[in-house]
N, C-alpha and C. Protein backbone atom coordinates (compact mmCIF):
# COMPACT_ATOMS: atom_id res chain seq x y z
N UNK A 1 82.78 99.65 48.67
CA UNK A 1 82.72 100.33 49.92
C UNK A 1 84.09 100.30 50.57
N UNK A 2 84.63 101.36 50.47
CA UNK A 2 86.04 101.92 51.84
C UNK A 2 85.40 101.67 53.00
N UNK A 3 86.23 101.11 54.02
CA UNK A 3 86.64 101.20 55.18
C UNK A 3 87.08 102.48 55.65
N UNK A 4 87.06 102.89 56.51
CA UNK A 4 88.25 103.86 56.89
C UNK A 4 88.68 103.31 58.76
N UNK A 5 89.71 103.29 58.83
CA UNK A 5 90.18 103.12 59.97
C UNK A 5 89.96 104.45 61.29
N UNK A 6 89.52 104.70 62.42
CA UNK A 6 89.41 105.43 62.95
C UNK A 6 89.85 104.96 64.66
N UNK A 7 91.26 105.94 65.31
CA UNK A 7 91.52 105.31 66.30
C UNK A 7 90.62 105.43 67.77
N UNK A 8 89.78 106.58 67.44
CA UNK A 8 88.53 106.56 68.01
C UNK A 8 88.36 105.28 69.36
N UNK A 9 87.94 104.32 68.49
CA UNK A 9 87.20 103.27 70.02
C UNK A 9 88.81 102.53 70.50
N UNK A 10 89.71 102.40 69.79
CA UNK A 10 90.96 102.13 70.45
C UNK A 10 91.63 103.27 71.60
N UNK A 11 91.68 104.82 71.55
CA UNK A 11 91.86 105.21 72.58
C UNK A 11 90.49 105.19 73.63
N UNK A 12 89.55 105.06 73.16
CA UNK A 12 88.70 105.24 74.29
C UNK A 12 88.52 103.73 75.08
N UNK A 13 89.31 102.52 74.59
CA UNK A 13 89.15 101.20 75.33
C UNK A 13 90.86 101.81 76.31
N UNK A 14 91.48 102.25 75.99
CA UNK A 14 92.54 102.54 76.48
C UNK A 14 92.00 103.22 77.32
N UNK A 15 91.53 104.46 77.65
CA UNK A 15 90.96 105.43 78.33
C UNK A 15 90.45 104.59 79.54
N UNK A 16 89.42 103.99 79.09
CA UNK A 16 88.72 103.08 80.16
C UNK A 16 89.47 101.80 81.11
N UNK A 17 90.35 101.36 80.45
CA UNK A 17 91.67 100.31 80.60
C UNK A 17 92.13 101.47 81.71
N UNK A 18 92.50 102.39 81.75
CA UNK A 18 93.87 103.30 82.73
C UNK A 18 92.83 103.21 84.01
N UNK A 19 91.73 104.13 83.53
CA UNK A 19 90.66 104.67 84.55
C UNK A 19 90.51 103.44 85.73
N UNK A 20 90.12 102.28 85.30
CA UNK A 20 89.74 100.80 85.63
C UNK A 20 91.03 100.65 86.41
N UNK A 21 92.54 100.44 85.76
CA UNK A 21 93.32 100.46 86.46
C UNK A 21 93.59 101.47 87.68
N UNK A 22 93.47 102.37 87.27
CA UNK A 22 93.44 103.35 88.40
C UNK A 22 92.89 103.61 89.31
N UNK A 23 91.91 102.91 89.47
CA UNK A 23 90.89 102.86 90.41
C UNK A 23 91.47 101.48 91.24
N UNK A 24 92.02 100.64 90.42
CA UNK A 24 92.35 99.71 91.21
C UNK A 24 93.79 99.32 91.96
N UNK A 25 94.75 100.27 91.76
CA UNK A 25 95.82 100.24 92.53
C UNK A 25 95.57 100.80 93.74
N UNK A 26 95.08 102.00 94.02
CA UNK A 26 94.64 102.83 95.19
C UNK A 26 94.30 101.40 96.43
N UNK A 27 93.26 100.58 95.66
CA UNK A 27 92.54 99.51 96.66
C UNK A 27 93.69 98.53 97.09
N UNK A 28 94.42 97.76 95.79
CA UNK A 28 95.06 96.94 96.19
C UNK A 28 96.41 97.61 97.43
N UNK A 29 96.57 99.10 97.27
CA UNK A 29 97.39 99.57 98.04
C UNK A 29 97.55 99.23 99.68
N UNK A 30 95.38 99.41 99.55
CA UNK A 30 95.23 99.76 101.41
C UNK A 30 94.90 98.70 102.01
N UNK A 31 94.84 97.42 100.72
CA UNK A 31 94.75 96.49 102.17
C UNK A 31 94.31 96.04 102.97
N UNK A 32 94.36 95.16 104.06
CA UNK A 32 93.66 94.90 105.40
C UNK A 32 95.07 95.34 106.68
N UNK A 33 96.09 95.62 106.29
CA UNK A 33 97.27 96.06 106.88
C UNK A 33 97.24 95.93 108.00
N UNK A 34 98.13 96.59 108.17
CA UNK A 34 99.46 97.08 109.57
C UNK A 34 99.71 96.04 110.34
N UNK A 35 99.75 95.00 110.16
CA UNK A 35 100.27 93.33 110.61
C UNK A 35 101.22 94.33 111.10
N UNK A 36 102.72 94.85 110.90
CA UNK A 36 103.76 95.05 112.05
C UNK A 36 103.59 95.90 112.88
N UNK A 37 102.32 96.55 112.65
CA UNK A 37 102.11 97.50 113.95
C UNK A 37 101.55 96.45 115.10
N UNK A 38 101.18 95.51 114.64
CA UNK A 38 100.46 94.44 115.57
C UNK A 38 101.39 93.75 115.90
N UNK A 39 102.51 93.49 116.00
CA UNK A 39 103.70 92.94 116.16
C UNK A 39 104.85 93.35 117.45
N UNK A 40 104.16 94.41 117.25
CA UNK A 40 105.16 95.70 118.80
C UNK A 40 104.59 95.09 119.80
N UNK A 41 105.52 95.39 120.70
CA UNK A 41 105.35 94.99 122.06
C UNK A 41 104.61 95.90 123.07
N UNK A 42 103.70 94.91 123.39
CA UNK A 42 102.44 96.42 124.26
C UNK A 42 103.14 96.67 125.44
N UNK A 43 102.88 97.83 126.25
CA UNK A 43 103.43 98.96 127.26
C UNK A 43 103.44 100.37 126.75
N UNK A 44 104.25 100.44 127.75
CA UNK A 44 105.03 102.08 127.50
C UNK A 44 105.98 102.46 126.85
N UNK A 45 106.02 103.07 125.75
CA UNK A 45 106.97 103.49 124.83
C UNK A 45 107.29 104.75 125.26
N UNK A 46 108.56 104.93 125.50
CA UNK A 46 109.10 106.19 124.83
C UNK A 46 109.17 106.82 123.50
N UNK A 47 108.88 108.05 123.34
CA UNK A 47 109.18 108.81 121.97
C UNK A 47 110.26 109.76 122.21
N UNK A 48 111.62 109.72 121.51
CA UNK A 48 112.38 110.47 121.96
C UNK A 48 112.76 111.21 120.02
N UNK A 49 111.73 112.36 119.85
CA UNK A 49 113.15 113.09 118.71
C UNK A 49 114.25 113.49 118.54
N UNK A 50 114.51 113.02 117.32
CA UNK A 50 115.92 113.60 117.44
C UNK A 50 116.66 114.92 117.42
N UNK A 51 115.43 115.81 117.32
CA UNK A 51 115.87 117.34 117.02
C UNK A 51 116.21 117.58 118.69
N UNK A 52 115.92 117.08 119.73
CA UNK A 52 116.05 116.95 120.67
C UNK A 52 115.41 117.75 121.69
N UNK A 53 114.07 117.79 121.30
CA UNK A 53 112.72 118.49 121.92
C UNK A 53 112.61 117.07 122.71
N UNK A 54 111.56 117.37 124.23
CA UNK A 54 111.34 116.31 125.16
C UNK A 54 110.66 115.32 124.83
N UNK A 55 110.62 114.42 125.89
CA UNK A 55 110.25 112.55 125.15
C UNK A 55 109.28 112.60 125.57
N UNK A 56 108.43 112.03 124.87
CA UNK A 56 107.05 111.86 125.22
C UNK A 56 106.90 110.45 125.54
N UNK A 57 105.85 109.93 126.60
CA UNK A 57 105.25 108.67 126.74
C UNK A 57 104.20 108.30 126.39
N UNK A 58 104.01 107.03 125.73
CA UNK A 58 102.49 106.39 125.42
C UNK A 58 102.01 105.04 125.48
N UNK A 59 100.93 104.99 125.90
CA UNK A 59 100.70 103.54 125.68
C UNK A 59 100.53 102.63 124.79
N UNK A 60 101.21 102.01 124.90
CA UNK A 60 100.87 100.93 123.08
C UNK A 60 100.23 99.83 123.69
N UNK A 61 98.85 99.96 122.89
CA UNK A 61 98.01 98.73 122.86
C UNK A 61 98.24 97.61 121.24
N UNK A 62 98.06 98.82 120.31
CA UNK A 62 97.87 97.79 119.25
C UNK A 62 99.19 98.54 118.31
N UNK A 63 100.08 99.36 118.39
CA UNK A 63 100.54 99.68 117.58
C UNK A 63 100.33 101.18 116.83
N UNK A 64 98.66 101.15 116.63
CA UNK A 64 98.48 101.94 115.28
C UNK A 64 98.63 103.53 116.39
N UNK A 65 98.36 103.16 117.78
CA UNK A 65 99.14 104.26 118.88
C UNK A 65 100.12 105.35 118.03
N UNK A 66 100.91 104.88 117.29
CA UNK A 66 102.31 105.65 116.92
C UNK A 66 101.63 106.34 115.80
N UNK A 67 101.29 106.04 114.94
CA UNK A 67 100.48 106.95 113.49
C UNK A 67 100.31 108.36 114.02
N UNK A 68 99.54 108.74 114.90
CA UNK A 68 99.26 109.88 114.78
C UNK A 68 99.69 110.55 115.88
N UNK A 69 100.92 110.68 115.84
CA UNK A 69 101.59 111.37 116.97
C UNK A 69 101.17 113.30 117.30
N UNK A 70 100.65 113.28 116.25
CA UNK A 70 100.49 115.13 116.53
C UNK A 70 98.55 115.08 116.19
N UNK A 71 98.29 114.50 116.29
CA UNK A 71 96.51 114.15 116.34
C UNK A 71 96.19 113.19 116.60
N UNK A 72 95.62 113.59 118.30
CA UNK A 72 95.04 113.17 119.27
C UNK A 72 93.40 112.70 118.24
N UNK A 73 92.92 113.33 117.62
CA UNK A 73 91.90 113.05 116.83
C UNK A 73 91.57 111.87 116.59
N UNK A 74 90.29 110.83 116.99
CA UNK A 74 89.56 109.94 116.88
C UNK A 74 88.98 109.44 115.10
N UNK A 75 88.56 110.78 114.80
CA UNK A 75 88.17 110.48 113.67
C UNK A 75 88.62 110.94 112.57
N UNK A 76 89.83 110.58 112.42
CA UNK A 76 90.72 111.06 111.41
C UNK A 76 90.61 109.68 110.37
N UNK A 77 90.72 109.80 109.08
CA UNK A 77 90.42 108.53 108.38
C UNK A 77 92.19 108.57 107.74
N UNK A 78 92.07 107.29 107.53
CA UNK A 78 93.78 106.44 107.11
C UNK A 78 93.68 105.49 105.75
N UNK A 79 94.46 105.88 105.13
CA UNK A 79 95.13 105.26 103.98
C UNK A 79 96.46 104.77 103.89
N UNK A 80 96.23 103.25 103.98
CA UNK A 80 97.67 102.24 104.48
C UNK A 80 98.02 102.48 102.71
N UNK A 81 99.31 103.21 102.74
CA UNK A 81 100.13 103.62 101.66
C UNK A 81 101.57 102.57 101.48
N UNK A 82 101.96 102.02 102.30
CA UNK A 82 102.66 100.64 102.60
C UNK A 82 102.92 99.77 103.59
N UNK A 83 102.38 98.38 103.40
CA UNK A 83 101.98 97.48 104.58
C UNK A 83 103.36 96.52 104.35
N UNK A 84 104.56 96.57 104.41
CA UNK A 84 105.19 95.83 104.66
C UNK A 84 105.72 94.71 106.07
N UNK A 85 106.33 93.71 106.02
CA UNK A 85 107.00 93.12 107.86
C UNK A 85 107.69 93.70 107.92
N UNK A 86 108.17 94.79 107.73
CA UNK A 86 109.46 95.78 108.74
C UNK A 86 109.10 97.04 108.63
N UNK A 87 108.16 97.87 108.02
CA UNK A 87 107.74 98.81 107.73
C UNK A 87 105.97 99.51 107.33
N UNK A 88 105.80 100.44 107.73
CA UNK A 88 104.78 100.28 107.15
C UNK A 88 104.60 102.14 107.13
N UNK A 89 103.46 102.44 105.99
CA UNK A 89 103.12 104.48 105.63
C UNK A 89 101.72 104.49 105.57
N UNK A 90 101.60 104.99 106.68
CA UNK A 90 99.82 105.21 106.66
C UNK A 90 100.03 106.99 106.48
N UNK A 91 98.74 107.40 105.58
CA UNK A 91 98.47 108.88 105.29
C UNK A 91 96.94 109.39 106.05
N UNK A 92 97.17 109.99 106.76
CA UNK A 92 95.75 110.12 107.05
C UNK A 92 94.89 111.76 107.23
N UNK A 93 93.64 112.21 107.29
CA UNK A 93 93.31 113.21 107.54
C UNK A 93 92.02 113.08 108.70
N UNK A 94 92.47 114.16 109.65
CA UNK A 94 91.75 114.91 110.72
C UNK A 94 90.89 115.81 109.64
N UNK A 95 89.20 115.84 109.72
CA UNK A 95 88.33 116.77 109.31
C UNK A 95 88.82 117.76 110.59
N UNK A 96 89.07 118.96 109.98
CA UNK A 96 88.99 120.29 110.19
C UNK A 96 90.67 120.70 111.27
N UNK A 97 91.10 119.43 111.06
CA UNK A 97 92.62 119.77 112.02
C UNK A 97 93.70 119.28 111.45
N UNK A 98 93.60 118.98 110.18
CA UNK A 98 94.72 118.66 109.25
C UNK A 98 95.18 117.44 109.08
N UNK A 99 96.06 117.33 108.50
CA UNK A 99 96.52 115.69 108.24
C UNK A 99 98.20 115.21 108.33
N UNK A 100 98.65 114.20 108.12
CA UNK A 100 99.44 113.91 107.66
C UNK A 100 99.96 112.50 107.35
N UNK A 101 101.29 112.03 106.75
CA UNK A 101 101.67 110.85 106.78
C UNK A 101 102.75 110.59 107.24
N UNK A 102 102.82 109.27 108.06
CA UNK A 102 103.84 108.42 108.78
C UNK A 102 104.08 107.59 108.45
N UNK A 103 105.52 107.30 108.65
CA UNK A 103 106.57 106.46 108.11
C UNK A 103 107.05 105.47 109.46
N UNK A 104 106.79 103.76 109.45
CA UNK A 104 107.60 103.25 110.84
C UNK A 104 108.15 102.37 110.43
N UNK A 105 109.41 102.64 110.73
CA UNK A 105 110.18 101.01 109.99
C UNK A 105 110.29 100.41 111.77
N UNK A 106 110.40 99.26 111.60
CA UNK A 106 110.36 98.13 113.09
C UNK A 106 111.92 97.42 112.87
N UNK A 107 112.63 98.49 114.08
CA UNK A 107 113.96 97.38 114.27
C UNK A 107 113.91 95.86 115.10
N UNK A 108 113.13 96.16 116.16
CA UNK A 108 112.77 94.99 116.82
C UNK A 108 111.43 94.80 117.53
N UNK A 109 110.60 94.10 118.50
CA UNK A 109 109.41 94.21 118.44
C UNK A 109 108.89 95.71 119.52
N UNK A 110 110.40 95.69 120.05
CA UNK A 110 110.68 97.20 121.24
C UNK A 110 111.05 98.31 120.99
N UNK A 111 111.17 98.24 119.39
CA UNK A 111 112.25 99.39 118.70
C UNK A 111 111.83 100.03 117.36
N UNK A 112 111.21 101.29 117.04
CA UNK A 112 110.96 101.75 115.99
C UNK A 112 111.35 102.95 115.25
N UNK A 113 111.27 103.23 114.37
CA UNK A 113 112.06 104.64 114.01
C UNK A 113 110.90 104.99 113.13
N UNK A 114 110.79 106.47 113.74
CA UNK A 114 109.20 107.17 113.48
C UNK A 114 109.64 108.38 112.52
N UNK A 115 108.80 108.64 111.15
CA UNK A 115 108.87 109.72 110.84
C UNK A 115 108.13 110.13 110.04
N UNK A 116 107.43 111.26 110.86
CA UNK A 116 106.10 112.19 109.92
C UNK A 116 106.20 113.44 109.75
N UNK A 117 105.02 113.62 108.76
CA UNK A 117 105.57 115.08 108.27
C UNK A 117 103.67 115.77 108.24
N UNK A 118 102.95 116.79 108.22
CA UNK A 118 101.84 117.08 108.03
C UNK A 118 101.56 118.38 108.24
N UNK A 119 100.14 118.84 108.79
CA UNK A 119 99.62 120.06 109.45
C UNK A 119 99.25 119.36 110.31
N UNK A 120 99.00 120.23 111.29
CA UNK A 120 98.63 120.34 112.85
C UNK A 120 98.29 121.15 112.80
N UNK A 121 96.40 121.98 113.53
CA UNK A 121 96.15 122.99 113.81
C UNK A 121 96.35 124.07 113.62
N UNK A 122 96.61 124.25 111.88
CA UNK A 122 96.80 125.12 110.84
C UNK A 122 98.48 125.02 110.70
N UNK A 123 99.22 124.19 111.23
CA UNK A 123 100.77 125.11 110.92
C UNK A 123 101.22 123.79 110.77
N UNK A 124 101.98 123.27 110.14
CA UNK A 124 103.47 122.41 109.62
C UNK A 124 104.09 121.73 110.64
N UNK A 125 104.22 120.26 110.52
CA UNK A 125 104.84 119.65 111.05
C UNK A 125 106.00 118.90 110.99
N UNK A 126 107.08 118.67 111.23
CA UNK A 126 108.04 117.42 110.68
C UNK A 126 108.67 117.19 111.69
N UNK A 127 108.93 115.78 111.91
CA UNK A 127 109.64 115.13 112.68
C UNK A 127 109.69 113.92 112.78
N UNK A 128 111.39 113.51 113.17
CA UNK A 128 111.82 112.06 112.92
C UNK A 128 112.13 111.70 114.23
N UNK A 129 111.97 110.65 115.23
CA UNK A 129 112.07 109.77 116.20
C UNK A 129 112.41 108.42 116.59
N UNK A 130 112.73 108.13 117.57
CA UNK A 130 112.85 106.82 118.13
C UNK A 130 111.98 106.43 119.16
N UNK A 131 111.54 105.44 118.81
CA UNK A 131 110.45 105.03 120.33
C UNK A 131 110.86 103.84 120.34
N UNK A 132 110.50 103.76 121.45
CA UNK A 132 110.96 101.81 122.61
C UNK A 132 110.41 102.27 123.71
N UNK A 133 110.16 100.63 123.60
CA UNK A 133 109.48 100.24 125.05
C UNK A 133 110.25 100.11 126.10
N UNK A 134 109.43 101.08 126.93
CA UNK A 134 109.90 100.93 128.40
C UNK A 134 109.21 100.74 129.55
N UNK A 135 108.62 100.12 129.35
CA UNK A 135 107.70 99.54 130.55
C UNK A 135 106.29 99.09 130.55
N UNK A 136 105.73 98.76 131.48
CA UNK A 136 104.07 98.49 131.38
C UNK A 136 103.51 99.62 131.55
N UNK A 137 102.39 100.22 130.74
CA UNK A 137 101.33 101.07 131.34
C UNK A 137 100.74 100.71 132.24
């Protein structure tokens, strides 16, 4: 009786190996995060872009305030894409008002440099900023 070799169940343990993996980077990605958004200093921030459209004010309670600067939207769901201490990229989507992802690196606990890119209410967004705190709400 021949044998015959067939690579058959070796790509399909491979197959299942990627899939398995793949399923599991996504998770280890998101985390329990945004520790440096929790790190900012609560008040009033300024948002000032740099394209040099007007500054906006907001209140920072916990941080995650800054994420969604162009959706006001409550129930927009988020995917922490990098949770670093000086940085962090949450991606998120608004059902039926679009999405996008933000970028915040943390110069100090008063000082951040903001930049997202997405849709808004059918049309394109981009923009890069500075916000600091300036006062109490």
């Amino acid at each position: 009786m021949k044998l015959r070799y067939s690579p058959r169940p070796v790509l399909r343990t491979f197959a299942i190996g990627a899939v398995v993996l793949g399923l599991a980077i996504p998770a280890a990605a998101q985390g329990d995060g945004l520790a440096m958004l929790g790190s900012l200093a609560r008040g009033e921030w300024t948002i000032k872009p740099r394209d040099g459209s007007g500054e906006r004010k907001i209140c920072v309670r916990s941080g995650e305030e800054l994420i969604q600067l162009r959706h006001d939207d409550r129930n927009c769901s988020r995917f922490v894409v990098e949770d670093e201490p000086s940085k962090v990229t949450v991606q998120y989507t608004c059902p039926g008002n679009g999405y996008g992802r933000t970028n915040i690196r943390r110069e100090t606990s008063s000082l951040v440099q903001i930049e997202s890119q997405g849709i808004a209410s059918g049309l394109p967004f981009e923009f890069v900023a500075e916000a600091r705190r300036t006062g109490s709400c």
